[in-house]
N, C-alpha and C. Protein backbone atom coordinates (compact mmCIF):
# COMPACT_ATOMS: atom_id res chain seq x y z
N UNK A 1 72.31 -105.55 272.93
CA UNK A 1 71.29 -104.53 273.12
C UNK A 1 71.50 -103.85 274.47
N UNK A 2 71.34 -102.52 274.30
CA UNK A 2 71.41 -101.76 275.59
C UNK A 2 70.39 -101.80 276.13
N UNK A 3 70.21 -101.78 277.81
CA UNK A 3 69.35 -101.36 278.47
C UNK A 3 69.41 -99.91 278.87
N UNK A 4 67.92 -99.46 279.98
CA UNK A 4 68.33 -98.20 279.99
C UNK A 4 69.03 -98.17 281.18
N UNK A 5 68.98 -99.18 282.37
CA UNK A 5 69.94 -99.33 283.09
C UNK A 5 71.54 -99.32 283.18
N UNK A 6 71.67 -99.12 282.01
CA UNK A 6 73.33 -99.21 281.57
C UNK A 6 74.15 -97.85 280.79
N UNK A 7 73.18 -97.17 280.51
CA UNK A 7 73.51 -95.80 280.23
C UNK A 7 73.82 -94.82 280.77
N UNK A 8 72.99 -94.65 282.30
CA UNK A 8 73.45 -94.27 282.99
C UNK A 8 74.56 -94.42 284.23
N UNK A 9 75.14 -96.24 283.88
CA UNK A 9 76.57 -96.00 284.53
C UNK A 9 77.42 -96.16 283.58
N UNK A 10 77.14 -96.06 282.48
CA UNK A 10 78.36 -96.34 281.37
C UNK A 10 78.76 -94.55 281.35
N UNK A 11 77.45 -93.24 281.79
CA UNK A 11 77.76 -91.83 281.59
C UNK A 11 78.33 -91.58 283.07
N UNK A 12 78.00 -92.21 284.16
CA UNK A 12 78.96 -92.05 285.37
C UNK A 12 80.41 -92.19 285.63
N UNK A 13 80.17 -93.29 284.86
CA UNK A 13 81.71 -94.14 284.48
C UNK A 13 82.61 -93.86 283.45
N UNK A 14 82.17 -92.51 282.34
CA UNK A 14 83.04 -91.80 282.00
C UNK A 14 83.33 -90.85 282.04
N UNK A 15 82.16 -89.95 283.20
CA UNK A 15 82.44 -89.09 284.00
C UNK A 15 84.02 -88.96 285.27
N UNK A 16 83.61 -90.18 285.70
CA UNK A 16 85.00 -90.17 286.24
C UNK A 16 85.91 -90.35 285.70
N UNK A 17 86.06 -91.27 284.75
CA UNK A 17 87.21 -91.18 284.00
C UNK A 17 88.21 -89.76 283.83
N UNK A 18 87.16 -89.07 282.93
CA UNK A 18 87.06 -87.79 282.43
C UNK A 18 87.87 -86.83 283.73
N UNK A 19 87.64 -86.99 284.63
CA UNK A 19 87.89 -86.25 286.06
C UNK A 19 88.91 -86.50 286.42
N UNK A 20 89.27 -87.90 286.41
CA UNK A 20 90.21 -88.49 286.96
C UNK A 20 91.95 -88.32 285.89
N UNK A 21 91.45 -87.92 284.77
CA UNK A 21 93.00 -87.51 283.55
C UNK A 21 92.89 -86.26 283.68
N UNK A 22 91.95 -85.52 284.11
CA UNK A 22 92.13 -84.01 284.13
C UNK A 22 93.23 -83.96 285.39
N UNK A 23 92.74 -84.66 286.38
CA UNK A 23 93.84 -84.74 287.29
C UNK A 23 95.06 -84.67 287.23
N UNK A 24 95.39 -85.68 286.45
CA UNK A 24 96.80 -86.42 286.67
C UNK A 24 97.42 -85.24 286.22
N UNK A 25 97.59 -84.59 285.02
CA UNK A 25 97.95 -83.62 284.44
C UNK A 25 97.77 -82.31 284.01
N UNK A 26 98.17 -81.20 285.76
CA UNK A 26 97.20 -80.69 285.15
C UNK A 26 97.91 -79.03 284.34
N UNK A 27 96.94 -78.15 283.25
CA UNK A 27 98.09 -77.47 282.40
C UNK A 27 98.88 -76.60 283.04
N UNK A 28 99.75 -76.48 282.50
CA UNK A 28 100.80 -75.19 282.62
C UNK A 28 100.34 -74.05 281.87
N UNK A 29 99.70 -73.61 281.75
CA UNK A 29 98.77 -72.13 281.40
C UNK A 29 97.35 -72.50 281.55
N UNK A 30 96.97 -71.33 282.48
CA UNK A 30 95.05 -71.92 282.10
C UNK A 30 94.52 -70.23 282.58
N UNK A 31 93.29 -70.20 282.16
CA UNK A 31 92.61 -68.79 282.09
C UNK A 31 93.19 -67.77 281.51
N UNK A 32 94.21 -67.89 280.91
CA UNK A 32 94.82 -66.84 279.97
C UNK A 32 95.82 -66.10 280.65
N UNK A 33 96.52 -66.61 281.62
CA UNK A 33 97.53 -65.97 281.54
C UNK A 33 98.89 -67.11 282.52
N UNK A 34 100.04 -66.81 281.93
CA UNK A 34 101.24 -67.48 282.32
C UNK A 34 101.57 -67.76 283.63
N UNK A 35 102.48 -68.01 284.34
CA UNK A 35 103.10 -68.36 285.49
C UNK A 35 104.75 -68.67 284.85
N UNK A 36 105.19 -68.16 285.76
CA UNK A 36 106.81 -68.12 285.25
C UNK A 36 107.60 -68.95 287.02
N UNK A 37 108.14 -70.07 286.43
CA UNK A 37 108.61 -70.04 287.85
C UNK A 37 110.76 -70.36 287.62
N UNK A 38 111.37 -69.43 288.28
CA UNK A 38 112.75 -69.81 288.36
C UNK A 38 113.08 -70.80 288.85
N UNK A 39 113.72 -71.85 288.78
CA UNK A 39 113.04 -72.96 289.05
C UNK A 39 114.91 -72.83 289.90
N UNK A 40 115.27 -72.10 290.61
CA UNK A 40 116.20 -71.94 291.32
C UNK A 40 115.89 -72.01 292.96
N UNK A 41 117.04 -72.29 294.06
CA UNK A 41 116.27 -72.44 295.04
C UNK A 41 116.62 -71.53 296.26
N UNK A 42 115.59 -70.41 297.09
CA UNK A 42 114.30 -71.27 296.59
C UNK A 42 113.48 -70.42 295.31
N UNK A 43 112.61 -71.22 294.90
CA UNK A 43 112.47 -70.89 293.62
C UNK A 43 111.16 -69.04 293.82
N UNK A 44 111.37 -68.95 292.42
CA UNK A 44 110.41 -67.22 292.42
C UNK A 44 109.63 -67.70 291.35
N UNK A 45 108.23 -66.83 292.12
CA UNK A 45 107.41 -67.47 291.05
C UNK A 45 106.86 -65.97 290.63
N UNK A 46 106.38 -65.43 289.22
CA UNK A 46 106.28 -64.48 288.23
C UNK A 46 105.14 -64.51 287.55
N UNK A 47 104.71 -63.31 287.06
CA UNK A 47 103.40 -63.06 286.54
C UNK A 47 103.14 -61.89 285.55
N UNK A 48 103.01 -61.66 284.52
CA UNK A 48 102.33 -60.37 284.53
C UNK A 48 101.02 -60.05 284.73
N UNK A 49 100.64 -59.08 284.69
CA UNK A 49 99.52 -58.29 285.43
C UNK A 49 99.10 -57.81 286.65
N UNK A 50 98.39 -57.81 287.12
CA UNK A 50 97.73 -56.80 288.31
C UNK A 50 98.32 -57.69 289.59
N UNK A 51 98.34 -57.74 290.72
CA UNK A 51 98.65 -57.96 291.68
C UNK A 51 97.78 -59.32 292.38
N UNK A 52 98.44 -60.51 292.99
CA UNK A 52 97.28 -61.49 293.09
C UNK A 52 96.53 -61.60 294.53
N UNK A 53 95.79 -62.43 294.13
CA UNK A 53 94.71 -62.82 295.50
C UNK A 53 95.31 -63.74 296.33
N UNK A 54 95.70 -64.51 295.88
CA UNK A 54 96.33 -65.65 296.64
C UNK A 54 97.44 -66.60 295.67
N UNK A 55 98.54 -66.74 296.44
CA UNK A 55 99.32 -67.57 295.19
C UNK A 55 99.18 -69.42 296.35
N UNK A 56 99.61 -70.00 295.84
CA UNK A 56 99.83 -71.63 296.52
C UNK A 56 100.74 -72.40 295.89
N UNK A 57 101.52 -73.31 296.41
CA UNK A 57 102.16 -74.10 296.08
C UNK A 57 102.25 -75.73 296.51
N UNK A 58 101.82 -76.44 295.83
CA UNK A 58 102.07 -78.10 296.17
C UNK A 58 102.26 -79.00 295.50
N UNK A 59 102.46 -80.62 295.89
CA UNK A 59 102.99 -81.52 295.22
C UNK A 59 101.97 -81.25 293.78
N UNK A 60 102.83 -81.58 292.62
CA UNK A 60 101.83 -81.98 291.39
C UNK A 60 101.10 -83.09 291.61
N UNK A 61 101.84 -84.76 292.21
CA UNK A 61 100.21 -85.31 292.54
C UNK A 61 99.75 -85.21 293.57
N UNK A 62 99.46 -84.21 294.57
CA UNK A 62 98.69 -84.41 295.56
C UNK A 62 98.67 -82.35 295.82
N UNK A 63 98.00 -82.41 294.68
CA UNK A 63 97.70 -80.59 294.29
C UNK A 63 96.58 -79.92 295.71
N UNK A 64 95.60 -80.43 296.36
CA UNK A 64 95.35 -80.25 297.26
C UNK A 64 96.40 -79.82 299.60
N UNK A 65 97.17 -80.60 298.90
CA UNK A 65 98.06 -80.57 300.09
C UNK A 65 99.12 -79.65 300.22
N UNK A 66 99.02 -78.28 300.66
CA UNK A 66 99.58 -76.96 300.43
C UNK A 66 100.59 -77.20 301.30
N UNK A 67 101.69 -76.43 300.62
CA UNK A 67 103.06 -76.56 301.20
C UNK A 67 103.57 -75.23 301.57
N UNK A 68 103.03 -74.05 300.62
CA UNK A 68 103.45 -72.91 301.11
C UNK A 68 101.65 -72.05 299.98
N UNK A 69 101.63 -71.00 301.20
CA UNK A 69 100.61 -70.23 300.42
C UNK A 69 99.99 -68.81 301.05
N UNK A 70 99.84 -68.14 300.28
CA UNK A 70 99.36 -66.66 300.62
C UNK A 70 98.57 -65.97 300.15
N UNK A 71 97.46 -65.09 301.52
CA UNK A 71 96.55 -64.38 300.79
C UNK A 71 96.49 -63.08 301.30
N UNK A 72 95.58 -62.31 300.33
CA UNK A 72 95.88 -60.96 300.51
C UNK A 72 94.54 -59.87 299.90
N UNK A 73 94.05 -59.28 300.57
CA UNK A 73 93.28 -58.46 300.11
C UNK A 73 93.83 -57.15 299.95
N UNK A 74 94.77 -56.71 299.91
CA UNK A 74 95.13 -55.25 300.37
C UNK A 74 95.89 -55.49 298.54
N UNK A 75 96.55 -56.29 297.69
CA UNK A 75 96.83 -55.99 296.64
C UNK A 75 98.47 -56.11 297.18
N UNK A 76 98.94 -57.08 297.78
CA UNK A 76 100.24 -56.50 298.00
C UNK A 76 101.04 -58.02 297.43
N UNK A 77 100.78 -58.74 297.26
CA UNK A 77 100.61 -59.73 296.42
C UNK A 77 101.34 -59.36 294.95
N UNK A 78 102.50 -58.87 294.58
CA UNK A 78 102.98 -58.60 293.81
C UNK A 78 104.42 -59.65 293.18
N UNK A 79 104.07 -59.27 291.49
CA UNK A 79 105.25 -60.40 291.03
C UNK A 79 106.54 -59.59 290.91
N UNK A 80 107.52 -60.52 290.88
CA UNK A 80 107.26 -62.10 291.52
C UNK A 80 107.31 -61.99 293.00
N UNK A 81 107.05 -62.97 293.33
CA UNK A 81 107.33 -63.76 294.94
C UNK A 81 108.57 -64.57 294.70
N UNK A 82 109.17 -64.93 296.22
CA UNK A 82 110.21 -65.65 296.16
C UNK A 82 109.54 -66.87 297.38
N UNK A 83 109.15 -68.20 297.04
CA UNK A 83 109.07 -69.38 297.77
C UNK A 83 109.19 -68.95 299.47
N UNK A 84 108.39 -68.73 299.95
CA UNK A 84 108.56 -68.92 301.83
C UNK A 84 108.45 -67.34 301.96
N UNK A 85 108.39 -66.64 301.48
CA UNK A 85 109.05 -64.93 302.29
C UNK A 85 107.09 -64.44 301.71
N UNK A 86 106.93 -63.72 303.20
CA UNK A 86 105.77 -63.31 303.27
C UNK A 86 105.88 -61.64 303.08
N UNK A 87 105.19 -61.01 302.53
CA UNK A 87 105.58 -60.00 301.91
C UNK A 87 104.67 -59.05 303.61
N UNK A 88 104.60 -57.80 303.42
CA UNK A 88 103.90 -56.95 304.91
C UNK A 88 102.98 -56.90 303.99
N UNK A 89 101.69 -57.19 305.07
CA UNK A 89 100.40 -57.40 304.93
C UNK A 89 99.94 -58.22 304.22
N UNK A 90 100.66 -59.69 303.86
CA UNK A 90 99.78 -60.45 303.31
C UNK A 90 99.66 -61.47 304.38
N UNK A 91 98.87 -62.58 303.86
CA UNK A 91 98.29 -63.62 305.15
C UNK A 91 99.49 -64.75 304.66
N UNK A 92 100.03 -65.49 305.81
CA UNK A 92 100.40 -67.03 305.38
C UNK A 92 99.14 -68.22 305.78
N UNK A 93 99.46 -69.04 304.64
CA UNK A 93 98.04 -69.99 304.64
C UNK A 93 98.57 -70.82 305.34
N UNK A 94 99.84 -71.26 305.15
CA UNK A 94 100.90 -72.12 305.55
C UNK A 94 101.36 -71.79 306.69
N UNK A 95 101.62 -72.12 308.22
CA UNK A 95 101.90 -71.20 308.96
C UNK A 95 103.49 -71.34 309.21
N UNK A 96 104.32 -72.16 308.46
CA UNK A 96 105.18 -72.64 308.19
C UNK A 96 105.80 -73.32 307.08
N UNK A 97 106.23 -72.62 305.66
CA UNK A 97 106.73 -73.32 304.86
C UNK A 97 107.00 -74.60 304.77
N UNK A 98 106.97 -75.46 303.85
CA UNK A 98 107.67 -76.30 303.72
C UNK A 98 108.62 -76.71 302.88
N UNK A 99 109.92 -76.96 302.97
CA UNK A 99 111.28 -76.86 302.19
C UNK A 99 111.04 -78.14 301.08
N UNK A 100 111.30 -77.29 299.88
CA UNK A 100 110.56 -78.53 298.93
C UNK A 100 112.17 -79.16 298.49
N UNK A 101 111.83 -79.97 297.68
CA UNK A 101 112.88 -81.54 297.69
C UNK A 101 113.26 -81.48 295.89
N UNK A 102 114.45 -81.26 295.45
CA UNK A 102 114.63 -81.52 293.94
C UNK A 102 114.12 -82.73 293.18
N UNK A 103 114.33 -82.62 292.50
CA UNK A 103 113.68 -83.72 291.70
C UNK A 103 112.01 -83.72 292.05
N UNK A 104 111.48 -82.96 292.91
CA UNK A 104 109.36 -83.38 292.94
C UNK A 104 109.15 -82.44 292.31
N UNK A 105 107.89 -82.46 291.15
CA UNK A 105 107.61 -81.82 290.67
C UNK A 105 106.50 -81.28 291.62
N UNK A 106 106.27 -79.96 291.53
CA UNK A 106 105.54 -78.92 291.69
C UNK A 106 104.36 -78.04 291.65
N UNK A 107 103.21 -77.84 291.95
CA UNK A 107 102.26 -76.78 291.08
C UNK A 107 102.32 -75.36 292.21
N UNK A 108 102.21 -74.26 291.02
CA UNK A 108 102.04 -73.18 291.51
C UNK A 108 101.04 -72.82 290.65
N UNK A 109 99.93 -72.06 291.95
CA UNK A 109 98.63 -71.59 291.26
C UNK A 109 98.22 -70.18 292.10
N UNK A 110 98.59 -69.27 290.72
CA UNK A 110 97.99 -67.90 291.49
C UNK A 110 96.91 -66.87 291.10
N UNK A 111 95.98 -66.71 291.72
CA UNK A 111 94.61 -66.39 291.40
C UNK A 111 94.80 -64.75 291.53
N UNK A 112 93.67 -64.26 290.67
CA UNK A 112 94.17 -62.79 290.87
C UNK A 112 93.04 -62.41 291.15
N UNK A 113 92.83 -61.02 291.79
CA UNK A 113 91.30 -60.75 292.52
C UNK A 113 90.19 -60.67 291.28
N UNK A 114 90.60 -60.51 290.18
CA UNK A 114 89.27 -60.83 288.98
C UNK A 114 89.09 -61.97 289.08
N UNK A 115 89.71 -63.08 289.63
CA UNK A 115 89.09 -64.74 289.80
C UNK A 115 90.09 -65.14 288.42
N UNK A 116 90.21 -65.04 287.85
CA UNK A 116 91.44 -65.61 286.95
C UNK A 116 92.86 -66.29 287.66
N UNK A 117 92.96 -67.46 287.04
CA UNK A 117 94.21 -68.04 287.56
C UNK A 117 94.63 -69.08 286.94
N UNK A 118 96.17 -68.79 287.17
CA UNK A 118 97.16 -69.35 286.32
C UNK A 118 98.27 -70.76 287.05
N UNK A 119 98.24 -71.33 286.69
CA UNK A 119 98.94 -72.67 286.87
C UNK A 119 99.77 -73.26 286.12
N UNK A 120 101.31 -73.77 287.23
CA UNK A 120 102.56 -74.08 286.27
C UNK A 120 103.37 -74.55 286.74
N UNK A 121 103.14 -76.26 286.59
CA UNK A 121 104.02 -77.19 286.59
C UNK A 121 105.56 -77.02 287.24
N UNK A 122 106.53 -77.41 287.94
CA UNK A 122 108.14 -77.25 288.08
C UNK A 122 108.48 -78.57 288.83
N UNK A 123 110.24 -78.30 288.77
CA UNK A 123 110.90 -79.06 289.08
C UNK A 123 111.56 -78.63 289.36
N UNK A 124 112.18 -78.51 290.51
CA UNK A 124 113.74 -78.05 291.11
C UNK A 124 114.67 -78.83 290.55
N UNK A 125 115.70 -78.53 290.10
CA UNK A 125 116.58 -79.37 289.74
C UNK A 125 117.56 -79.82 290.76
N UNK A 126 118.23 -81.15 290.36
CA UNK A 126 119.11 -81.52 291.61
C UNK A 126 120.22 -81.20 292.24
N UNK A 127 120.78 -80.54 292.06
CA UNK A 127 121.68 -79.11 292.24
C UNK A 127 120.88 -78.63 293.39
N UNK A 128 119.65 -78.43 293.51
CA UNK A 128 119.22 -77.33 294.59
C UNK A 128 119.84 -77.79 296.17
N UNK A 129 120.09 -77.06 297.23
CA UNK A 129 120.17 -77.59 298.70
C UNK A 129 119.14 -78.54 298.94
């Protein structure tokens, strides 16, 4: 028999769960539109549509910890980008790239000024410098 004491950590406790697999994996298309990345080095990352707000790049597990990233209100934010090269007039978030490593996988996530944004998995292959 359930109590009512137990319902509410059995719904906490699959709350996190729930949170915690969204994590681990997270998609390679989301909000409706693609991300293209050449997965050459260093790599270019691609888009269609309008021009973005900010693109970012970091480890896939540790998606918070930015390695390279840029923002831009002026619209200059245009695809593709090529990894590290700051285009005139956009911001670096990063104030210094960081040279990513073959074999780690990757996320690139680029938001576009309608708030839509797209996310997509990579891997440099081992071939790269």
């Amino acid at each position: 028999m359930r109590t009512r004491a137990s319902l509410p950590l059995f719904a906490a406790g699959a709350a996190v769960l729930s949170a915690a697999l969204a994590c681990t994996a997270p998609p390679r298309v989301a909000d409706g539109f693609a991300v293209a990345v050449r997965d050459h080095y260093p790599p270019e990352y691609a888009w269609d549509g309008p021009a973005a707000f900010s693109i970012q790049v970091a480890p896939a597990a540790a998606p918070t910890q930015l390695l390279w990233g840029l923002a831009d209100s002026t619209h200059v934010l245009r695809s593709p980008l090529h990894h590290g090269v700051t285009p005139h007039g956009a911001t670096a978030v990063v104030p210094r790239p960081a040279t990513l490593r073959p074999g780690t996988t990757y996320l690139v996530t680029v938001t576009l000024a309608d708030g839509r944004t797209g996310r997509r998995q990579f891997t440099l292959p081992s071939t790269s410098p």
